[in-house]
C-alpha atoms as a PDB file:
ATOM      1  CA  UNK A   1     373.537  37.898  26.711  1.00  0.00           C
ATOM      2  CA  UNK A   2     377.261  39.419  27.766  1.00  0.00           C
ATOM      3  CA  UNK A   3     379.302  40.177  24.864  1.00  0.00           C
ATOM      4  CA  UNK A   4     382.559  41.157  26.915  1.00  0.00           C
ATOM      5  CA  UNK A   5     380.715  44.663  28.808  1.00  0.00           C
ATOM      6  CA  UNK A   6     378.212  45.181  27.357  1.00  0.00           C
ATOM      7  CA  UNK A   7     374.595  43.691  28.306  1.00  0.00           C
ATOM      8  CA  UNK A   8     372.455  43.170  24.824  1.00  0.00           C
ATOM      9  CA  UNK A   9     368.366  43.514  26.166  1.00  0.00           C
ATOM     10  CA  UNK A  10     365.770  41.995  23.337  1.00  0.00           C
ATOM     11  CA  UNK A  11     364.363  44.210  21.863  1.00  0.00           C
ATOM     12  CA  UNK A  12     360.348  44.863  22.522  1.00  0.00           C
ATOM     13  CA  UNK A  13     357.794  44.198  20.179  1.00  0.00           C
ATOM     14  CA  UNK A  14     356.435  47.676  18.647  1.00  0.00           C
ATOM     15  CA  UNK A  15     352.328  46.471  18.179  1.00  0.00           C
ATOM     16  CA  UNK A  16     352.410  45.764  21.630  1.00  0.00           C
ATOM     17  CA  UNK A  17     353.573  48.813  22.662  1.00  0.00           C
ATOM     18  CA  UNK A  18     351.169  50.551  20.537  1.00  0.00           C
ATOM     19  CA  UNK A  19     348.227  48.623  21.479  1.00  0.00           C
ATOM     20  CA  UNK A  20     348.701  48.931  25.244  1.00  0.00           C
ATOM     21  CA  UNK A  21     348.948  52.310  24.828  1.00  0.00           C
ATOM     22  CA  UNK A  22     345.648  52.544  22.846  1.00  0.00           C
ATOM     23  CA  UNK A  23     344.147  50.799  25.452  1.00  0.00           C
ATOM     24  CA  UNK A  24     345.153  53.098  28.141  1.00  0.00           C
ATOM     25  CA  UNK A  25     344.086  56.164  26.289  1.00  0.00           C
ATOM     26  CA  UNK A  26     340.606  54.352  25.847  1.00  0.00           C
ATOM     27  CA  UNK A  27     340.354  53.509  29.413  1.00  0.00           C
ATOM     28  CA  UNK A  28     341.215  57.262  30.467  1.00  0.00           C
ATOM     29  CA  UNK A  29     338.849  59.173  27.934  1.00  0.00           C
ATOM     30  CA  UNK A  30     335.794  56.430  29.248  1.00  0.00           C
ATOM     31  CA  UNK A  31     336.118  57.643  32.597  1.00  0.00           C
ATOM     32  CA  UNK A  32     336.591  60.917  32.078  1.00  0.00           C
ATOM     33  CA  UNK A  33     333.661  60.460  29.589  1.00  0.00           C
ATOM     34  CA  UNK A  34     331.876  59.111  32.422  1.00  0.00           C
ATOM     35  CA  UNK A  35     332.473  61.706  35.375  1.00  0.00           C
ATOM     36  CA  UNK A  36     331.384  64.551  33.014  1.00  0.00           C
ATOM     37  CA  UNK A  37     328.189  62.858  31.612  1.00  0.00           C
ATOM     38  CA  UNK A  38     327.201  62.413  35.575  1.00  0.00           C
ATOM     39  CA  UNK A  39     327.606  66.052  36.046  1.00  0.00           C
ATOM     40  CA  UNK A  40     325.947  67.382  32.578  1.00  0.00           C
ATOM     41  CA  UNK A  41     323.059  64.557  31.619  1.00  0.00           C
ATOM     42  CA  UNK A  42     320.877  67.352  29.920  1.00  0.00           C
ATOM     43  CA  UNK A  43     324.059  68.509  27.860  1.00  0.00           C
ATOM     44  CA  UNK A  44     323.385  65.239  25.417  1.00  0.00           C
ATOM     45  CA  UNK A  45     319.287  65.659  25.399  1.00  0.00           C
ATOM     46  CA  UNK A  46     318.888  68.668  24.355  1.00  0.00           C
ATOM     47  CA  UNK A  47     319.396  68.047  20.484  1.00  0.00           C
ATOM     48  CA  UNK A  48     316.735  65.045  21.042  1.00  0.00           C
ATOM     49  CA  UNK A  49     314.410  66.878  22.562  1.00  0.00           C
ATOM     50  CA  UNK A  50     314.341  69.671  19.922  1.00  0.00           C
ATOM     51  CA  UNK A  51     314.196  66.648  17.233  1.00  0.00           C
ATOM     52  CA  UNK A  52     311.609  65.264  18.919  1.00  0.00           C
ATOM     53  CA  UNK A  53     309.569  68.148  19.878  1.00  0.00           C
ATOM     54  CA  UNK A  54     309.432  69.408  16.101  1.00  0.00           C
ATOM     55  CA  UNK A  55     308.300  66.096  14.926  1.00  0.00           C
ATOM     56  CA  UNK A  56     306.009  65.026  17.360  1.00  0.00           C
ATOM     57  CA  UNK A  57     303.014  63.681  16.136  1.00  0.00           C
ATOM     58  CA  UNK A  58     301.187  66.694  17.157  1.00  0.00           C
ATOM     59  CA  UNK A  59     297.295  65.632  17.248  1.00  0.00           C
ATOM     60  CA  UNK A  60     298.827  62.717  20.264  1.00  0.00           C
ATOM     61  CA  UNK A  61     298.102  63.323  24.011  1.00  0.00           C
ATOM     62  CA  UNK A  62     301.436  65.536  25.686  1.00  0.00           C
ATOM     63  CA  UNK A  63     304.750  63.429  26.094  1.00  0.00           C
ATOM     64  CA  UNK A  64     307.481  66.418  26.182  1.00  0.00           C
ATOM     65  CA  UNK A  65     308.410  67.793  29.224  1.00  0.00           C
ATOM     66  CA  UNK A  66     308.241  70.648  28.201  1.00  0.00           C
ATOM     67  CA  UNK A  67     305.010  70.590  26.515  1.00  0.00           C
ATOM     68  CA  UNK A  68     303.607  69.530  29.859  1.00  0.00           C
ATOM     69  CA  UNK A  69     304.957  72.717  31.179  1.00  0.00           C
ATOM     70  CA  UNK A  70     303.312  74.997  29.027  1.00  0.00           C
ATOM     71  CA  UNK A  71     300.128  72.597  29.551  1.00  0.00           C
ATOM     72  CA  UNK A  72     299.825  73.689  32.847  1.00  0.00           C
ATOM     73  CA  UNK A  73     300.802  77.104  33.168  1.00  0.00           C
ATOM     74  CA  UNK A  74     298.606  77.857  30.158  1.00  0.00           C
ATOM     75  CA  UNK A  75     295.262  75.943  31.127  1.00  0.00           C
ATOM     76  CA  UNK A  76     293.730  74.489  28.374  1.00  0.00           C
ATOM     77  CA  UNK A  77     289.546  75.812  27.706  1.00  0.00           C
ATOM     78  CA  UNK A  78     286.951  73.974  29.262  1.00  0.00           C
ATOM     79  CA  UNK A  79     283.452  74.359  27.282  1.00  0.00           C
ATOM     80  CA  UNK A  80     280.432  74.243  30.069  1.00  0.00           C
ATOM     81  CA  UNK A  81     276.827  75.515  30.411  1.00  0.00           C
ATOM     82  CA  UNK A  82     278.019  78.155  32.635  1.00  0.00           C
ATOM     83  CA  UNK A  83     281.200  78.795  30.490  1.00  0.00           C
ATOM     84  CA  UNK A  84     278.076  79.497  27.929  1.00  0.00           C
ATOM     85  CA  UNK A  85     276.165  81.411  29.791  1.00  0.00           C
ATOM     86  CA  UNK A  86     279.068  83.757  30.689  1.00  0.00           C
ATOM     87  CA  UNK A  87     279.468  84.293  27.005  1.00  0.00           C
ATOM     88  CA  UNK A  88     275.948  84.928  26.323  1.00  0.00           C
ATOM     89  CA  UNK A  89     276.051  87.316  28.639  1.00  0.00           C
ATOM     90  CA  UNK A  90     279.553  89.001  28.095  1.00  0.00           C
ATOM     91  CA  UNK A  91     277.912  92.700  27.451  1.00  0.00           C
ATOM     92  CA  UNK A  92     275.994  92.555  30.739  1.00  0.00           C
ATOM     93  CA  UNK A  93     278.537  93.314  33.096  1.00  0.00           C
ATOM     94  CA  UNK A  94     279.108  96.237  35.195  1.00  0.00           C
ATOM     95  CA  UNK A  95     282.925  95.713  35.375  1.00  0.00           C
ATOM     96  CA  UNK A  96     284.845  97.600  32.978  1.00  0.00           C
ATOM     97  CA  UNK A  97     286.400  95.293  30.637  1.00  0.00           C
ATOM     98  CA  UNK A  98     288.136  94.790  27.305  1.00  0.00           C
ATOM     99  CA  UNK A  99     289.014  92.251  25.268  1.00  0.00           C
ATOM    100  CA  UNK A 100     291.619  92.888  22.241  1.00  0.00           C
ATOM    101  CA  UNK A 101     291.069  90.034  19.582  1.00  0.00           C
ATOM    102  CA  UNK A 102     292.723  89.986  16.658  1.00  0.00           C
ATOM    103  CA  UNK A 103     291.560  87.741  13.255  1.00  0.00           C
ATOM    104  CA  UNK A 104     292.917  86.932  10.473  1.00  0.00           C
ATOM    105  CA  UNK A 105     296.392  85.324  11.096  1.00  0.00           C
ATOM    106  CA  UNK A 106     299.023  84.185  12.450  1.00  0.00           C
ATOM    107  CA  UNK A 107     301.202  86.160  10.036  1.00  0.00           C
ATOM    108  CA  UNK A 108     305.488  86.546   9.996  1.00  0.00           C
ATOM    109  CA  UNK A 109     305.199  90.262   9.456  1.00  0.00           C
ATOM    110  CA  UNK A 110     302.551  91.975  11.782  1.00  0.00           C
ATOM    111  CA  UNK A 111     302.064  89.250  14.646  1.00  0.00           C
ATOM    112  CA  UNK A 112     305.355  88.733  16.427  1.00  0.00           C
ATOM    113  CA  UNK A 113     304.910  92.611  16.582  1.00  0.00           C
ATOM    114  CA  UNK A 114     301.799  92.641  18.364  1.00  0.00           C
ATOM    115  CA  UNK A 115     303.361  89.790  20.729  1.00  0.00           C
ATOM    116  CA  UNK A 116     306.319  92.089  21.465  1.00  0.00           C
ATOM    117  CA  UNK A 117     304.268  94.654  22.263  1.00  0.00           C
ATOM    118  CA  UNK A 118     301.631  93.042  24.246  1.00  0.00           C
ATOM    119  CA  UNK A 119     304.239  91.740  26.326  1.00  0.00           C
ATOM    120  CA  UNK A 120     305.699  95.034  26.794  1.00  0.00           C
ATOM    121  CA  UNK A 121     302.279  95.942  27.954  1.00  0.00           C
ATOM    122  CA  UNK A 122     301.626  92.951  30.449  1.00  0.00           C
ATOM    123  CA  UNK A 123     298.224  92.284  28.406  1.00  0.00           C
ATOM    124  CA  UNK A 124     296.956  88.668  27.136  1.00  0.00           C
ATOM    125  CA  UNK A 125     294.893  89.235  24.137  1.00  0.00           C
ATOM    126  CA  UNK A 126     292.444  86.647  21.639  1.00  0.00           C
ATOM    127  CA  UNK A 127     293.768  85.412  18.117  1.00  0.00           C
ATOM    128  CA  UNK A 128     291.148  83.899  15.911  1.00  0.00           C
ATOM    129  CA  UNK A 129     293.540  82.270  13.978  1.00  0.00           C
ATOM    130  CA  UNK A 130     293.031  81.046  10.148  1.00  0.00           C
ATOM    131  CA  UNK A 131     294.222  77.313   9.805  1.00  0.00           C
ATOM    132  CA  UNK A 132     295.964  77.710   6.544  1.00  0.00           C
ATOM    133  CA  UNK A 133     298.123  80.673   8.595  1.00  0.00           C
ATOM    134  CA  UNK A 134     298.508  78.126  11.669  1.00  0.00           C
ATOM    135  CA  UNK A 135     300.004  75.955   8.817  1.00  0.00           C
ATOM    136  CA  UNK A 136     302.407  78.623   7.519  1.00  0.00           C
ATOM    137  CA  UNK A 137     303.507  79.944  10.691  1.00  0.00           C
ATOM    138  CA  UNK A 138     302.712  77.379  13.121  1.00  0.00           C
ATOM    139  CA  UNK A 139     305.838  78.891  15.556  1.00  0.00           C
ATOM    140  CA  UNK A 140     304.330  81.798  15.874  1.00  0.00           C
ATOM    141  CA  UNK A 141     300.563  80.089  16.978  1.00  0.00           C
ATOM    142  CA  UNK A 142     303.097  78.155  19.475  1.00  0.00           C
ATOM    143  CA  UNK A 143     304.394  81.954  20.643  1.00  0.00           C
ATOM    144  CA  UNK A 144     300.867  83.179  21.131  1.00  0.00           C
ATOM    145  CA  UNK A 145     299.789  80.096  23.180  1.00  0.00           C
ATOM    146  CA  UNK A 146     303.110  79.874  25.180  1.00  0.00           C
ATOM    147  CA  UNK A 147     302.741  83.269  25.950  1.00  0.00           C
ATOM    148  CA  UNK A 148     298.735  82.933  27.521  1.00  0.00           C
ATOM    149  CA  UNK A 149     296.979  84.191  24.957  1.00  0.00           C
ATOM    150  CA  UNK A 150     293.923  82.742  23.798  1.00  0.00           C
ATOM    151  CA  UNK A 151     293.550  81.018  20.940  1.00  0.00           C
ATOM    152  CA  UNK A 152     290.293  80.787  18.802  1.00  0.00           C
ATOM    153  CA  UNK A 153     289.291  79.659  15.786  1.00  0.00           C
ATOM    154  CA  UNK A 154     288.314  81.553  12.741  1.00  0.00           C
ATOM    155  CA  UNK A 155     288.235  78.651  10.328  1.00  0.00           C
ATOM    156  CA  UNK A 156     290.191  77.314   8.042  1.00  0.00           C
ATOM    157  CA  UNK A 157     290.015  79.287   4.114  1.00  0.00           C
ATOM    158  CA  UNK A 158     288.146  82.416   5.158  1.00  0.00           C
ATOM    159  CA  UNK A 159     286.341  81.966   1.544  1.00  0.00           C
ATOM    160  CA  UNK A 160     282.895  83.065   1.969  1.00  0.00           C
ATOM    161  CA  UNK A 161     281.736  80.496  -0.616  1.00  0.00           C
ATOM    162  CA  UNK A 162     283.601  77.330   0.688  1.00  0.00           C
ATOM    163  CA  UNK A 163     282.545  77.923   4.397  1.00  0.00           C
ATOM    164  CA  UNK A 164     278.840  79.189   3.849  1.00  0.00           C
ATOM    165  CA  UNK A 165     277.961  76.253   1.395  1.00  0.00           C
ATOM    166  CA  UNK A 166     276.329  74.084   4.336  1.00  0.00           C
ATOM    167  CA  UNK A 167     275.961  74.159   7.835  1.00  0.00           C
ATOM    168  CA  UNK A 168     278.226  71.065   7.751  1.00  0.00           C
ATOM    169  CA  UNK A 169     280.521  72.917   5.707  1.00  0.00           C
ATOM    170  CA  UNK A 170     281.245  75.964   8.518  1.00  0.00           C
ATOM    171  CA  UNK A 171     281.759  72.719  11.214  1.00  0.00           C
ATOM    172  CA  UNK A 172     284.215  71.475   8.638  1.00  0.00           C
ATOM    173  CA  UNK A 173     286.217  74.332   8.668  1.00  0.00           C
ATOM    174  CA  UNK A 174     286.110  74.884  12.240  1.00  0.00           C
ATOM    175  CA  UNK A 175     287.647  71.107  12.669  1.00  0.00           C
ATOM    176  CA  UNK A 176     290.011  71.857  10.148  1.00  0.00           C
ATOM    177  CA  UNK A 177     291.513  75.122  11.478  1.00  0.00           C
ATOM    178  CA  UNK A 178     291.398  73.275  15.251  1.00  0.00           C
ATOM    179  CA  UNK A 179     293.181  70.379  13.862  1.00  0.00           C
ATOM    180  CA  UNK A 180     295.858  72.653  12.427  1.00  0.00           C
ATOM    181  CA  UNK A 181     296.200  74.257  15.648  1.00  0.00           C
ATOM    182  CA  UNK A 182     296.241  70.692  17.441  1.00  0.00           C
ATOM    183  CA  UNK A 183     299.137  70.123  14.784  1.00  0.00           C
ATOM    184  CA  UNK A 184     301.232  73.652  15.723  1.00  0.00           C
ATOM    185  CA  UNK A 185     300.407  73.358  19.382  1.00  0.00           C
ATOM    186  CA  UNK A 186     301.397  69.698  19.994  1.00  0.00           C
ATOM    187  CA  UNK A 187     298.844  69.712  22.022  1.00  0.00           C
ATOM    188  CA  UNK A 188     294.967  68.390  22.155  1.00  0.00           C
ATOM    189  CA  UNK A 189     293.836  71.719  22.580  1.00  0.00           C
ATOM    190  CA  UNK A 190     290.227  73.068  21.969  1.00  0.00           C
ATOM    191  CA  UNK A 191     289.147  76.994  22.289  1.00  0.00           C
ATOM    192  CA  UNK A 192     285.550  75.581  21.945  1.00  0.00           C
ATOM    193  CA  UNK A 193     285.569  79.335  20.391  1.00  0.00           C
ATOM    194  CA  UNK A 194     284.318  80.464  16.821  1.00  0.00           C
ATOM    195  CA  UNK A 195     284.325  83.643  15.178  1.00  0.00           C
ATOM    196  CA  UNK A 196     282.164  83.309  11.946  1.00  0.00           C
ATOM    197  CA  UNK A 197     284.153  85.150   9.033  1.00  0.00           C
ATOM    198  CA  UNK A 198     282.344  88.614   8.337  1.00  0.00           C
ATOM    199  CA  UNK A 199     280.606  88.189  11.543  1.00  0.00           C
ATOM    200  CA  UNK A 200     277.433  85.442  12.650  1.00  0.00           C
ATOM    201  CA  UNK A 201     274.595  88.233  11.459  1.00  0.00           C
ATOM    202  CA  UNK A 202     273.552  89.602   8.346  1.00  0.00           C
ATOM    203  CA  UNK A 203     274.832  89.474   4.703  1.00  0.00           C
ATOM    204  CA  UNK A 204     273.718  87.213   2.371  1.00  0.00           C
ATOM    205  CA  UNK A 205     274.076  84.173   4.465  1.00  0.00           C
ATOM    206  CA  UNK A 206     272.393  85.402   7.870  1.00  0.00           C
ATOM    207  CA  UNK A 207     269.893  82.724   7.724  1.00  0.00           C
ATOM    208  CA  UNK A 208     272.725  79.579   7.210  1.00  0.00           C
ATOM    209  CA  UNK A 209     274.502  81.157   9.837  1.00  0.00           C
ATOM    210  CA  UNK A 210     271.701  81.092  12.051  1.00  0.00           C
ATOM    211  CA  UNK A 211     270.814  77.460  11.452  1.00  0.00           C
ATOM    212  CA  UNK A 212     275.047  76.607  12.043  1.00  0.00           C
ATOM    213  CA  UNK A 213     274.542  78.707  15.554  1.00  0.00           C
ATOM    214  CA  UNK A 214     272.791  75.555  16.674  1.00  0.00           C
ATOM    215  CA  UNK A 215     275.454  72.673  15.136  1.00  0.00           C
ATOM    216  CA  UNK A 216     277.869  74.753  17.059  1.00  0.00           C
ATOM    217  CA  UNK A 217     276.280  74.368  20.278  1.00  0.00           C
ATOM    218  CA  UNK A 218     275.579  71.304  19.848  1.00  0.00           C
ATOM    219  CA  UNK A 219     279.481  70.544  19.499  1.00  0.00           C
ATOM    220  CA  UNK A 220     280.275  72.528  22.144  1.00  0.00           C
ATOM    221  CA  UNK A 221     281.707  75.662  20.565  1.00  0.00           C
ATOM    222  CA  UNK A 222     280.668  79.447  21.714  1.00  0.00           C
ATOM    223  CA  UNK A 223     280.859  82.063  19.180  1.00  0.00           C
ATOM    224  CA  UNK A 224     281.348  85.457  20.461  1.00  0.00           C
ATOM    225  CA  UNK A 225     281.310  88.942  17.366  1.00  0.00           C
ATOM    226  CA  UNK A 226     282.432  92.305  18.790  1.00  0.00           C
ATOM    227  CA  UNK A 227     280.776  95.348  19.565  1.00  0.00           C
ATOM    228  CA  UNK A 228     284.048  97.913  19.023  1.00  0.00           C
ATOM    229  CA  UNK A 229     286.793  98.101  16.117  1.00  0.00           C
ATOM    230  CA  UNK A 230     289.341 100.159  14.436  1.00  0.00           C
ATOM    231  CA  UNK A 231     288.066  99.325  11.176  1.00  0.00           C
ATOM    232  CA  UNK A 232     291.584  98.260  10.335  1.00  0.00           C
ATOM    233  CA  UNK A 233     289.594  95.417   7.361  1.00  0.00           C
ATOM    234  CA  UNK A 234     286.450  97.698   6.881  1.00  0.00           C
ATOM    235  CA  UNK A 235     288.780 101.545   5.451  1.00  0.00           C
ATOM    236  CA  UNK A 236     290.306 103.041   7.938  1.00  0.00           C
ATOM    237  CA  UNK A 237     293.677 104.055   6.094  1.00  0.00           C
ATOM    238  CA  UNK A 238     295.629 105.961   8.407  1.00  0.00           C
ATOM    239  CA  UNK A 239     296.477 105.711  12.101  1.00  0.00           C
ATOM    240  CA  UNK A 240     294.180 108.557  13.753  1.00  0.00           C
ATOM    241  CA  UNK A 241     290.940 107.169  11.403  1.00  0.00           C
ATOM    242  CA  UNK A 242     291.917 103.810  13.038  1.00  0.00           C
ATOM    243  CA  UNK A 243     291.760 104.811  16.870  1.00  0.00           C
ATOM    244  CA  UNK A 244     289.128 107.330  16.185  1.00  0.00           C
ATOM    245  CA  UNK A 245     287.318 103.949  15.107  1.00  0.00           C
ATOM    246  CA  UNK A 246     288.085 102.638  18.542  1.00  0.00           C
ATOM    247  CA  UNK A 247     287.115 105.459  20.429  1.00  0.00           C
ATOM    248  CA  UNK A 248     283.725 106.034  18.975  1.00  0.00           C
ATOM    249  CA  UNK A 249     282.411 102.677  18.494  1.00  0.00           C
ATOM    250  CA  UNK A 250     284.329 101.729  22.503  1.00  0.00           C
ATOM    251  CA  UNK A 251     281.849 104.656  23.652  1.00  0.00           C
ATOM    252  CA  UNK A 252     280.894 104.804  27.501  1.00  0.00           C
ATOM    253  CA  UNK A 253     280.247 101.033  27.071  1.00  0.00           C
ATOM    254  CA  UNK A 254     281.010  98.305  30.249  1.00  0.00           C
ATOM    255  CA  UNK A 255     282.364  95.529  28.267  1.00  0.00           C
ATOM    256  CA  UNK A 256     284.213  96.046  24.795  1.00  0.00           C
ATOM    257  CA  UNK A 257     284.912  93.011  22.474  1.00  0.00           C
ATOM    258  CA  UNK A 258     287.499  95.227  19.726  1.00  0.00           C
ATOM    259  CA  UNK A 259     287.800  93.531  16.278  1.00  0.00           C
ATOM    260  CA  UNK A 260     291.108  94.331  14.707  1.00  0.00           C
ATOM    261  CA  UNK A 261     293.747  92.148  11.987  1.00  0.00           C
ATOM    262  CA  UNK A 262     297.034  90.970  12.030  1.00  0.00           C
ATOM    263  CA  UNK A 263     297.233  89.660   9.140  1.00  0.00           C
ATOM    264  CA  UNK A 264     300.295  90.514   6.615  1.00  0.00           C
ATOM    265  CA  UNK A 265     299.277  93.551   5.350  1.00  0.00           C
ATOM    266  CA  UNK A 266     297.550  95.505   9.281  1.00  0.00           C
ATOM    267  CA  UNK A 267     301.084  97.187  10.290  1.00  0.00           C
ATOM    268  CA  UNK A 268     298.623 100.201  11.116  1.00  0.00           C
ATOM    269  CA  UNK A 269     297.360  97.973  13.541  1.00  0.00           C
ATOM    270  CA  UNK A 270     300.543  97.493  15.212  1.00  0.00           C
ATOM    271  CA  UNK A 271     301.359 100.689  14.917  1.00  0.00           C
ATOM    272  CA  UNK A 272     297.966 102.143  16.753  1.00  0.00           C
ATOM    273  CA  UNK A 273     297.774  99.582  19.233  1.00  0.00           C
ATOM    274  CA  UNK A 274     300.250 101.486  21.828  1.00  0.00           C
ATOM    275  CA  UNK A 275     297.641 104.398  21.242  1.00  0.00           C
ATOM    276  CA  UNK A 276     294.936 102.206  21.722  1.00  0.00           C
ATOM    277  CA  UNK A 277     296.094 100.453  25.036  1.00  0.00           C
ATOM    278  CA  UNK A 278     296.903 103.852  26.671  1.00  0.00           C
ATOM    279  CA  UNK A 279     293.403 105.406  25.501  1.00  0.00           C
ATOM    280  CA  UNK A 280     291.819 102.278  27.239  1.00  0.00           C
ATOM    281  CA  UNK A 281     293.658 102.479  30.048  1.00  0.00           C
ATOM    282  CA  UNK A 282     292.770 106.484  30.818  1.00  0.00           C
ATOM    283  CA  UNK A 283     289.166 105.077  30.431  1.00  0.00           C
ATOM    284  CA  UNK A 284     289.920 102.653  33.243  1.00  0.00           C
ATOM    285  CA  UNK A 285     289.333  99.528  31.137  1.00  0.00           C
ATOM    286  CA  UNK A 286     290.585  95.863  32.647  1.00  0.00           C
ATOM    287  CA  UNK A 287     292.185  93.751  30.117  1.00  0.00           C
ATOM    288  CA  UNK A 288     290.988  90.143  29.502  1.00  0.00           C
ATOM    289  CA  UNK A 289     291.161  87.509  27.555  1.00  0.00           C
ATOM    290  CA  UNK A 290     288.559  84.355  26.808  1.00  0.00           C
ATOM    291  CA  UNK A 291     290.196  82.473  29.467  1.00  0.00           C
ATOM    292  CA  UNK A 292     288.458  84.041  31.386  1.00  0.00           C
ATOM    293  CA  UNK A 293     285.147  83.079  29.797  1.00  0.00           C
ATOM    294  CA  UNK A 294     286.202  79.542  29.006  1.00  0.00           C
ATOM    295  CA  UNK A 295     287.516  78.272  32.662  1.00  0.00           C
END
C-alpha cells in the first residue's frame, strides 16, 4: 500500500526464513560431506577395522585385510613326511646353523625386549610359547608372529603333574596352548611343533613321554629338544656363567638348537643375547628359524 510517500512492504514470515536457511546449510555440508568422503574412504574404516580386528572370532578362517596380509608374508607351517624327516635329522647337517628358541612365555617384561633386539639384529628366532602366557599377552604372540618368527608350542600349564598324567593329557595341552594361539593370532595357525616341558627324555616320566612321541606323530606334530643352552632356567646367575653356557655346550658343533627363557623373570637373557649373537656370528653360524624345517 501508498500511505502518501511512503511504500509499506509485508512483512516476511521469520520460520520461513529460518527454515530455508537450515535447508541450505544442510544441502552445503552434504556435499561437501560427500566430496571429502570420495577422497578419504579409509579415514571412516579405520576405527571399524580396529573394532573388528580385536574382536574377531579368532579360531574362524581370515576375513581382515590385514590379517590376510600378514597370512601371506608370514607363511603359515605345513607338517609333511619330509618336513619330518628334516627334523629328525636337524643335527646331521654340514651347514653351520643356529637356531635361538626361547620357552617359557610370551611375557610383558623380557619379550618385547628380545623382539627389539632381534630386529635390531635382522634374526627370526623360535618361541615355544605357554598358552596361559598367549592368554595374558596375546599382543605380544601377535608381535612375534607378525614379525616372522616361529611360533611353537610348549603347552598350556607347564605343571609337570597336569601334563604327564596321560598320554592324552600332554595332546590336551598341546590343543589347548594351539587354540590359545589360534585365539591371539586370529588366525588358523598350526606350528605342528612341540617342545615337551623339561625336555622329551629322562626324569621320572621318560617312559610316558616316549609312548606320547607316537600320539604326536600320529597328529602330525614334530618335537624337536636342543643340544646348546645358557642355562638361563637350570643356575646360571650372572651374565658371563650364561654365555660361557653357550659357548661350551655350542662347541665345534654343525647345527645348534640353544634353549634359553623369556619368561618374566630371564632379563639376563636379554641382556646376554647381544653377546651371544656376536659370539655366533665370529663362529660363522647362519641363523634360522623352524620355518625352515616346517615349509
Amino acid at each position: 500500500m501508498i500511505y502518501g510517500l511512503i511504500e509499506v512492504k509485508p512483512k516476511m514470515n521469520k520460520k520461513k526464513v529460518i527454515f530455508a536457511i537450515f535447508i541450505a546449510v544442510v544441502i552445503i555440508a552434504a556435499i561437501g560431506f560427500g566430496i571429502f568422503y570420495h577422497k578419504n574412504p579409509n579415514m571412516f574404516l579405520s576405527q571399524e577395522n580396529t573394532v573388528q580386528e580385536e574382536n574377531t572370532v579368532l579360531s574362524k578362517p581370515i576375513k581382515n585385510e590385514k590379517q590376510k596380509h600378514i597370512a601371506k608374508v608370514n607363511f603359515l607351517p605345513v607338517y609333511s613326511e619330509e618336513a619330518q624327516n628334516r627334523l629328525d635329522n636337524i643335527y646331521n647337517s654340514e651347514e653351520k646353523s643356529v637356531y635361538l628358541t626361547f620357552d617359557d612365555g610370551p611375557s610383558k617384561t623380557v619379550t618385547p625386549l628380545i623382539l627389539d633386539l632381534l630386529k635390531q639384529e635382522n634374526i627370526k628366532a623360535t618361541f615355544f610359547v605357554l598358552g596361559a602366557r598367549v592368554d595374558l599377552n596375546p599382543s605380544i604372540l601377535r608381535r612375534e608372529y607378525e614379525e616372522g618368527h616361529f611360533i611353537a608350542n610348549h603347552g598350556y600349564s607347564h605343571i609337570y603333574s597336569n601334563i604327564y598324567s596321560s598320554t592324552g593329557s600332554v595332546l590336551e595341552e598341546y590343543n589347548k596352548a594351539q587354540q590359545a594361539i589360534q585365539n591371539a593370532l586370529g588366525l588358523e595357525y598350526n606350528g605342528h611343533l612341540f617342545r615337551f616341558p623339561g625336555g622329551s627324555t629322562g626324569g621320572k616320566y621318560h617312559n610316558l613321554k616316549k609312548d606320547t612321541k607316537t600320539v604326536l606323530r600320529e597328529n602330525q606334530i614334530g618335537y624337536i629338544d636342543w643340544n646348546a643352552l645358557s642355562s638361563d632356567a637350570a643356575g646360571a646367575k650372572t651374565k658371563e656363567a650364561l654365555l660361557e653356557s653357550v659357548k661350551s655346550t655350542v662347541g665345534e658343533k654343525n647345527t645348534v638348537v640353544i634353549l634359553m627363557h623369556d619368561a618374566g623373570d630371564k632379563i639376563l637373557t636379554y641382556e646376554v643375547l647381544p653377546e651371544v649373537i656376536a659370539y655366533l656370528r665370529e663362529k660363522g653360524y647362519i641363523f634360522k628359524n623352524f620355518y625352515d624345517i616346517m615349509k
